[in-house]
C-alpha atoms as a PDB file:
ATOM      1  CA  UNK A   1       0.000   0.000   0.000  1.00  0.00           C
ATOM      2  CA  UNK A   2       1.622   3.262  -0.991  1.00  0.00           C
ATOM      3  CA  UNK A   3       1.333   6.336   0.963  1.00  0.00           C
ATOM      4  CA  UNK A   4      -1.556   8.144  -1.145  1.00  0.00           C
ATOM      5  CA  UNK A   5      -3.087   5.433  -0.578  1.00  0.00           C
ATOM      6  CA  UNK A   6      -3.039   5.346   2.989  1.00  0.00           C
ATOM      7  CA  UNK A   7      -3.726   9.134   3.052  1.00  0.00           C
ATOM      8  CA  UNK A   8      -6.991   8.427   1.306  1.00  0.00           C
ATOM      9  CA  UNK A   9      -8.210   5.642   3.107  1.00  0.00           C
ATOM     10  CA  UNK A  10      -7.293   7.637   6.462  1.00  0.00           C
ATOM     11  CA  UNK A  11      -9.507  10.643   5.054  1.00  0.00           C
ATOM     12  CA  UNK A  12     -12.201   8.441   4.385  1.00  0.00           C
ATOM     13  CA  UNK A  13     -11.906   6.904   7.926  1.00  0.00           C
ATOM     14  CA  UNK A  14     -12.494  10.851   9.898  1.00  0.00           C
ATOM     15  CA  UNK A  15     -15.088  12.241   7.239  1.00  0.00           C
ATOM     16  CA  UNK A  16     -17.025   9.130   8.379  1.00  0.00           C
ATOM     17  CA  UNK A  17     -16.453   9.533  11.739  1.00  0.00           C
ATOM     18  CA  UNK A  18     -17.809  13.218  11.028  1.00  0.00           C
ATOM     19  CA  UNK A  19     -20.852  11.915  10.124  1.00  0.00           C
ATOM     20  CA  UNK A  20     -21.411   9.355  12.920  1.00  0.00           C
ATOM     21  CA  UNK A  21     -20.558  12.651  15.561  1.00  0.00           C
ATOM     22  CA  UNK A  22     -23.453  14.202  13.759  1.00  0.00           C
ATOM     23  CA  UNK A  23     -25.731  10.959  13.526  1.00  0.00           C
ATOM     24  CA  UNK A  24     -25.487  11.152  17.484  1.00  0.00           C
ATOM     25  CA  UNK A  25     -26.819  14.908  17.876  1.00  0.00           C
ATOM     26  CA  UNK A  26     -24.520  15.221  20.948  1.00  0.00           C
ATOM     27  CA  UNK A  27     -25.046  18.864  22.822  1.00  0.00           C
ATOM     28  CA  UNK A  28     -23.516  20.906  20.354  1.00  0.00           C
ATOM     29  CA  UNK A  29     -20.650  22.367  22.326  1.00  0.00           C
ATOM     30  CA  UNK A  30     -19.347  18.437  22.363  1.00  0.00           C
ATOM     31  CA  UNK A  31     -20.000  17.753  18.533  1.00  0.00           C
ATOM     32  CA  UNK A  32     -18.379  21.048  17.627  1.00  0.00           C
ATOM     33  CA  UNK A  33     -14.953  19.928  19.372  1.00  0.00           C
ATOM     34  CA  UNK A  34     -14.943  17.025  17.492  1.00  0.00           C
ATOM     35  CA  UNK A  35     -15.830  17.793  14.096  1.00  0.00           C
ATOM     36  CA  UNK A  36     -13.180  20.707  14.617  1.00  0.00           C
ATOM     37  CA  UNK A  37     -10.424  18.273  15.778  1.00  0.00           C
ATOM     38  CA  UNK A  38     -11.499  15.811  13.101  1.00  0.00           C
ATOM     39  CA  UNK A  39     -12.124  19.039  10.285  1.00  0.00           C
ATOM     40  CA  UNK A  40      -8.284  19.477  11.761  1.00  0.00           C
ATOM     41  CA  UNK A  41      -6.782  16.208  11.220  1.00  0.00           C
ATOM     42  CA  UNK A  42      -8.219  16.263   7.535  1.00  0.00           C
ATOM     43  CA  UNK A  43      -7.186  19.483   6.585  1.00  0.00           C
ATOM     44  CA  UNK A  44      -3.813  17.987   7.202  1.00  0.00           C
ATOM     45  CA  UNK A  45      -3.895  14.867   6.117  1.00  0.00           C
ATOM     46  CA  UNK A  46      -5.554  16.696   2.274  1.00  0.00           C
ATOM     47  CA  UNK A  47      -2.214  19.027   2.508  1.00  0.00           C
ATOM     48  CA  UNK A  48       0.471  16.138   2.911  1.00  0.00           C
ATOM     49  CA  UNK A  49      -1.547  13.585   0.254  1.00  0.00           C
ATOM     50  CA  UNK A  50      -1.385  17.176  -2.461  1.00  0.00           C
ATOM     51  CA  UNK A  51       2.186  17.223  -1.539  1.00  0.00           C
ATOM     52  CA  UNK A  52       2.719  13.724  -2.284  1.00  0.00           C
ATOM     53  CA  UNK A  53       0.971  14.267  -5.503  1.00  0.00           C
ATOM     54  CA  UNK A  54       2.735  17.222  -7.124  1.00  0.00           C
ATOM     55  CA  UNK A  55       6.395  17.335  -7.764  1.00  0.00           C
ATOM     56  CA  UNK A  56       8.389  19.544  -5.683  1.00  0.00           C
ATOM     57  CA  UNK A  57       8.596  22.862  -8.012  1.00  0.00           C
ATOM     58  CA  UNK A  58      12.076  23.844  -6.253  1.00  0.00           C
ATOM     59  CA  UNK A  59      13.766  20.373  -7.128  1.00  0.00           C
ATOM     60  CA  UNK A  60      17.027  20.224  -8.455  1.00  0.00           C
ATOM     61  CA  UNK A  61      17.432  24.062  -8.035  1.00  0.00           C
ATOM     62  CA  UNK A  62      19.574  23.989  -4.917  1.00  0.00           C
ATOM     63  CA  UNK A  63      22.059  21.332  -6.502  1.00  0.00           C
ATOM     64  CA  UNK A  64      25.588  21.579  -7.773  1.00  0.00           C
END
């Protein structure tokens, strides 16, 4: 399993858990923390699997 892969599947894994915090209807101070800390965690994960998909646009221009 390559990385993008991984990235995807994990993605997948805390937009569904997204949904399952809002299945509950929790009081909404407690759903907001975690759909922020989960919003959080996929904001991240989305900017490392882009980096993983685009080639670096500075490569080679620091080399000898």
């Amino acid at each position: 399993m390559d990385s993008l892969q991984l990235i995807s599947e994990r993605i997948i894994h805390y937009k569904q858990l997204m949904i399952k915090v809002k299945q509950q209807q929790n009081r909404p101070e407690i759903e907001a923390v975690y759909l922020d800390k989960y919003q959080g965690v996929i904001d991240e994960l989305e900017f490392l699997k882009q980096q993983l998909e685009e080639p670096p646009e500075t490569a080679g221009l620091f080399e000898d």
